[in-house]
C-alpha atoms as a PDB file:
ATOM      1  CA  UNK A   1      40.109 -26.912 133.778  1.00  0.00           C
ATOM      2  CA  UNK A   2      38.240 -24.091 132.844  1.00  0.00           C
ATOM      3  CA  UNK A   3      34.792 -22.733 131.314  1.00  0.00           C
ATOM      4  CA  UNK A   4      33.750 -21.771 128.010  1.00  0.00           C
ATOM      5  CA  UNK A   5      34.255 -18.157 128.411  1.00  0.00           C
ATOM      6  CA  UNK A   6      37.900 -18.704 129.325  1.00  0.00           C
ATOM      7  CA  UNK A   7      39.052 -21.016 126.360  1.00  0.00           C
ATOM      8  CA  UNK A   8      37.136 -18.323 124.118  1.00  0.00           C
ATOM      9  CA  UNK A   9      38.658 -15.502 125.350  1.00  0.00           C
ATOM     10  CA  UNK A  10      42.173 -17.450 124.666  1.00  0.00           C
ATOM     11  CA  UNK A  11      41.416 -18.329 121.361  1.00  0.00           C
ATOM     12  CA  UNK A  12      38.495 -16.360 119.930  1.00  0.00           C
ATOM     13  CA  UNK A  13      38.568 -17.651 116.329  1.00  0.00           C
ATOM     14  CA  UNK A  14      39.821 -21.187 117.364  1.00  0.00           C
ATOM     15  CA  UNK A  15      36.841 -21.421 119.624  1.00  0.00           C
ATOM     16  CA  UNK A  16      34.712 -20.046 116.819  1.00  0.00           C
ATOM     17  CA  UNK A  17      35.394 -22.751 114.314  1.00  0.00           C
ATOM     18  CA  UNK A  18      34.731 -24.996 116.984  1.00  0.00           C
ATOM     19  CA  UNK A  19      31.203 -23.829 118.444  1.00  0.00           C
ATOM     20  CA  UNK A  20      30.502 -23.448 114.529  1.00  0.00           C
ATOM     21  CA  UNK A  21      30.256 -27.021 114.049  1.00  0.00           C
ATOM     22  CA  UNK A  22      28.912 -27.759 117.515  1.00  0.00           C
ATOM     23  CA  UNK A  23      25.957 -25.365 116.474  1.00  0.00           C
ATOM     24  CA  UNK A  24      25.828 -27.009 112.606  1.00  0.00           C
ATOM     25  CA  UNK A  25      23.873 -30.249 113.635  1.00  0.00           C
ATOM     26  CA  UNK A  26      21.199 -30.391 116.904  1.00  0.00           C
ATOM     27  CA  UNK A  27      22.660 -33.730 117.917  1.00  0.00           C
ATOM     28  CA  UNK A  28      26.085 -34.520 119.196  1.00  0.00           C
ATOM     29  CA  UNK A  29      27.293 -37.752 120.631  1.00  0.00           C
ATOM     30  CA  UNK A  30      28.977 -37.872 124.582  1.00  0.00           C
ATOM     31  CA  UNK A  31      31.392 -40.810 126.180  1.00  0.00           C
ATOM     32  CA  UNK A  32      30.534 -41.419 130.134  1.00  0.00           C
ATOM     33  CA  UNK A  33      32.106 -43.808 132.408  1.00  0.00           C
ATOM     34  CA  UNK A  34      29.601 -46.361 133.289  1.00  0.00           C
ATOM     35  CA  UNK A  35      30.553 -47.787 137.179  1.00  0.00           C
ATOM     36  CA  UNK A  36      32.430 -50.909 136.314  1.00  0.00           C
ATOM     37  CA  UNK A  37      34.476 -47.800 134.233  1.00  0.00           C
ATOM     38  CA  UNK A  38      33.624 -48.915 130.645  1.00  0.00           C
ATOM     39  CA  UNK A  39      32.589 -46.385 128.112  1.00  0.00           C
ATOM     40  CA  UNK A  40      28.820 -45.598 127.398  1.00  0.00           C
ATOM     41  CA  UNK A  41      28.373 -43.308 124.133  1.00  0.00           C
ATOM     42  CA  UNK A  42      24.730 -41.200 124.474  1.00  0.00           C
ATOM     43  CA  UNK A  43      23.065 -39.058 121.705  1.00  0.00           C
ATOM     44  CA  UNK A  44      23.125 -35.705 123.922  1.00  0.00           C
ATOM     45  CA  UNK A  45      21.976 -31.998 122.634  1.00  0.00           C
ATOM     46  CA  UNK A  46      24.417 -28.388 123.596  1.00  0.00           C
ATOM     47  CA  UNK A  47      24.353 -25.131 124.865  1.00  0.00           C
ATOM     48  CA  UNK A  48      26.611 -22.529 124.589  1.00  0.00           C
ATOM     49  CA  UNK A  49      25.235 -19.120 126.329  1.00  0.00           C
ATOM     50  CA  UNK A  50      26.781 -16.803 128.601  1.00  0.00           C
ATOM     51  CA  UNK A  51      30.288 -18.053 128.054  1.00  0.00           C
ATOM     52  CA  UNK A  52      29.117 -21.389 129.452  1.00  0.00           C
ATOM     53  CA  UNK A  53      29.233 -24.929 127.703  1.00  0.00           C
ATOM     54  CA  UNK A  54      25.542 -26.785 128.822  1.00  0.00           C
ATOM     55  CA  UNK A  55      24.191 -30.290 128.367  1.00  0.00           C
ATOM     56  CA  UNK A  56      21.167 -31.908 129.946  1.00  0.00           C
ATOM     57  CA  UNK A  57      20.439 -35.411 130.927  1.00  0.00           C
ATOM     58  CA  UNK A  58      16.930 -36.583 131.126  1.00  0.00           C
ATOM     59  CA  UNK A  59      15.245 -37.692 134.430  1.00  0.00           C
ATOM     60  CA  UNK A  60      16.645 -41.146 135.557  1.00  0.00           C
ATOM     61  CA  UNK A  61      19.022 -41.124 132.259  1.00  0.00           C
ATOM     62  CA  UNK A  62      22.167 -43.300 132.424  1.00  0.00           C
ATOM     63  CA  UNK A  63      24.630 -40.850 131.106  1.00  0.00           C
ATOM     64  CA  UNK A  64      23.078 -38.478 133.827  1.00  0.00           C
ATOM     65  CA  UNK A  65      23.916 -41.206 136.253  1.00  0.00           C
ATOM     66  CA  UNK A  66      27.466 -41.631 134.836  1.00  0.00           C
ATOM     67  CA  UNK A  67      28.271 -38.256 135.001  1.00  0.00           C
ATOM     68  CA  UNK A  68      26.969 -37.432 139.013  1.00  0.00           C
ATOM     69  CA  UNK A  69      29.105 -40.303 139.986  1.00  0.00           C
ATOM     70  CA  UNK A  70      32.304 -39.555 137.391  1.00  0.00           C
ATOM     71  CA  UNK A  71      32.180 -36.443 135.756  1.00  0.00           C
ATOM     72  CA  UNK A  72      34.837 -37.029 132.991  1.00  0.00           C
ATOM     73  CA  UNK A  73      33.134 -36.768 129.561  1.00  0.00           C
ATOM     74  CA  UNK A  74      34.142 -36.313 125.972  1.00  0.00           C
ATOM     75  CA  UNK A  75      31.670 -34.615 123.631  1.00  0.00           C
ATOM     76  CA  UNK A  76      32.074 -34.880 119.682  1.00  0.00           C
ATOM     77  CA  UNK A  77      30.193 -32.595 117.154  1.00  0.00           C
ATOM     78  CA  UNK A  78      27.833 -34.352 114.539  1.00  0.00           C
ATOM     79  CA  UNK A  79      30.275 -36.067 112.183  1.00  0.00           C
ATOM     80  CA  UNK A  80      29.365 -34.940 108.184  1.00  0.00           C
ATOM     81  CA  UNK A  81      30.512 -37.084 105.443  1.00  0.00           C
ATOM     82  CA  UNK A  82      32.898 -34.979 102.582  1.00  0.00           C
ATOM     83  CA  UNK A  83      30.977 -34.738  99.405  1.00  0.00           C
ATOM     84  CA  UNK A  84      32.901 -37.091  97.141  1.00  0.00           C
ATOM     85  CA  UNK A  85      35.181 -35.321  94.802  1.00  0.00           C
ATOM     86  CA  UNK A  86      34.720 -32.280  97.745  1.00  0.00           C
ATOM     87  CA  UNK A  87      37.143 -33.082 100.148  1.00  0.00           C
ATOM     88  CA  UNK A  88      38.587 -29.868 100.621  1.00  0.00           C
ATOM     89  CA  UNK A  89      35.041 -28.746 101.783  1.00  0.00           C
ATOM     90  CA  UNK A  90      34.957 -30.731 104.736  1.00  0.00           C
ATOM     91  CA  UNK A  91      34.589 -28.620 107.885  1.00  0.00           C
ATOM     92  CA  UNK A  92      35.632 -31.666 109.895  1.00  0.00           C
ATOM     93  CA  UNK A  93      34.920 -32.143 113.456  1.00  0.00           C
ATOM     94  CA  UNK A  94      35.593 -30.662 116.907  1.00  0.00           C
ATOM     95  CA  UNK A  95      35.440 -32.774 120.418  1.00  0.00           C
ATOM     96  CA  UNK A  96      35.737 -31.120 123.401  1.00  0.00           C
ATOM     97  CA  UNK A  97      36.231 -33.186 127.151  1.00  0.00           C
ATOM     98  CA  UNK A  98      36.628 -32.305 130.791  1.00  0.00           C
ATOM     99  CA  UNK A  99      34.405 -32.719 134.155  1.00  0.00           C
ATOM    100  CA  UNK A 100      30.489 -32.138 133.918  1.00  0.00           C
ATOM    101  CA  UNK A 101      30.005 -29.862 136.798  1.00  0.00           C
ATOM    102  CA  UNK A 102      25.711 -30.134 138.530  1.00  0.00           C
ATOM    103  CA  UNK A 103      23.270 -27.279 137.887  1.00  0.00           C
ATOM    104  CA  UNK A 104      19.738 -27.390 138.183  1.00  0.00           C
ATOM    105  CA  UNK A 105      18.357 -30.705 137.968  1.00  0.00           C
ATOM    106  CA  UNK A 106      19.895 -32.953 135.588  1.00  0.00           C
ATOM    107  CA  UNK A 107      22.147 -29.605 134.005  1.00  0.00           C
ATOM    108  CA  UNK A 108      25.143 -29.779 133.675  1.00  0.00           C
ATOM    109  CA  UNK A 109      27.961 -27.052 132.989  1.00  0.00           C
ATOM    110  CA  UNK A 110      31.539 -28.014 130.786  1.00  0.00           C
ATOM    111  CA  UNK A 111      34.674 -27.470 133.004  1.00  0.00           C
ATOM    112  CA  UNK A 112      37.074 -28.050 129.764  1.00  0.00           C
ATOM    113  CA  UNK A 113      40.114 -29.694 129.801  1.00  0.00           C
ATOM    114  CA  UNK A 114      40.841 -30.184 126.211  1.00  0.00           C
ATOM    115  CA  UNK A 115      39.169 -28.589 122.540  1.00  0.00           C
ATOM    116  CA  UNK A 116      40.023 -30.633 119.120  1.00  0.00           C
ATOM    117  CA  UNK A 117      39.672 -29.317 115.744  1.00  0.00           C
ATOM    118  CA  UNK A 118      40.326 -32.035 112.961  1.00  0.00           C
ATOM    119  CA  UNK A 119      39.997 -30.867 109.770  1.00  0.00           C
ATOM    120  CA  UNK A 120      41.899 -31.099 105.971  1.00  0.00           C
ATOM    121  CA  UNK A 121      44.372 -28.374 104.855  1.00  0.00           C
ATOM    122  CA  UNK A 122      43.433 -25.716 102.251  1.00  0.00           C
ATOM    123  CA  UNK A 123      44.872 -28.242  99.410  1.00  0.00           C
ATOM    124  CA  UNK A 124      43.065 -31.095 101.240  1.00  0.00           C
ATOM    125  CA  UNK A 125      46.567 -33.337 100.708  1.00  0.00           C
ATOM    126  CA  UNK A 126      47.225 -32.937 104.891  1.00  0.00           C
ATOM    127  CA  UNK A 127      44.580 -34.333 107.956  1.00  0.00           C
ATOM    128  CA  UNK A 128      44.682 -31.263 110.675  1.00  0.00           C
ATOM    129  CA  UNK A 129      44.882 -31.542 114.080  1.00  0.00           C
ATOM    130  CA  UNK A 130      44.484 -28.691 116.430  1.00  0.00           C
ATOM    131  CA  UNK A 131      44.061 -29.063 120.150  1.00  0.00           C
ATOM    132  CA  UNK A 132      43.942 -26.717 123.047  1.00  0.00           C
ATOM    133  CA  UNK A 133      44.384 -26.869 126.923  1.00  0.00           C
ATOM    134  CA  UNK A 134      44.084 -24.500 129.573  1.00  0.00           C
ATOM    135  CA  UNK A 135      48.390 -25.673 130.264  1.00  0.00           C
ATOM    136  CA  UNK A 136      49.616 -25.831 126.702  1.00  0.00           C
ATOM    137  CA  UNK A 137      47.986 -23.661 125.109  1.00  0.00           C
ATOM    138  CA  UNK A 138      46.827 -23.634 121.207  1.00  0.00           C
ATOM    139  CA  UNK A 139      48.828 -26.433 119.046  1.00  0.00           C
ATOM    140  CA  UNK A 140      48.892 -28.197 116.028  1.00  0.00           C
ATOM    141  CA  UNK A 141      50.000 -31.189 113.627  1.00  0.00           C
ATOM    142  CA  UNK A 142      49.485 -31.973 109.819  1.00  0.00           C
ATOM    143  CA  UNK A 143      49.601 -35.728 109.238  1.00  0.00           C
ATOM    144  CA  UNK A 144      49.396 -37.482 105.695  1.00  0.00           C
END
């Protein structure tokens, strides 16, 4: 796993794009582990600032919880409906999952395992899927 800083300095306009739509919209959406290991799916706000990836948890939250005892997450940027007729327009939307390492109080920092950029092609014929991890580097599919 690694930190923000790392994946951007890999792929500097990859992890552009995907901050970009991170940044578009003030609320995301995480996945936790609750204990008996089923998923919980919180509203949850980001940081990105000195090459770090933050979140917060309020006091006594459950998703805080989740994440001291199990700190795999998955975090998904606001999803935006296509204008009709616009398709081609759609900047899609980026998730981005690994371990929620403590900080101060209920902080936590992103150790990333795994960035996803789904998007349409220029011709907006072709769903996009770009991934990147700290093993295999930057890839990519086009399915119909």
């Amino acid at each position: 796993m690694t930190a923000w800083r790392e994946f951007e300095a890999a792929e500097p306009e990859f992890a552009e794009r995907v901050r970009r739509l991170f940044d578009a919209h003030k609320h995301k959406t995480i996945a936790t582990l609750r204990a008996d290991g089923s998923p919980r799916i919180s509203g949850i706000e980001t940081v990105f600032a000195d090459g770090e990836l933050t979140f917060g948890s309020m006091p006594k939250a459950r998703k805080g919880a989740d994440l001291v005892r199990d700190p795999r997450f998955a975090l998904h940027s606001a999803t935006v409906d296509p204008v009709e007729g616009a398709e081609a327009e759609w900047p899609g939307e980026a998730k981005i999952s690994g371990r929620a390492v403590t900080g101060d109080g209920e902080a936590f920092r992103a150790e990333i395992a795994e960035v996803v950029h789904t998007h349409l092609n220029a011709a907006a014929t072709l769903l996009v899927v770009e991934w990147w991890t700290p093993a295999g580097g930057l890839r990519k599919v086009e399915r119909e």
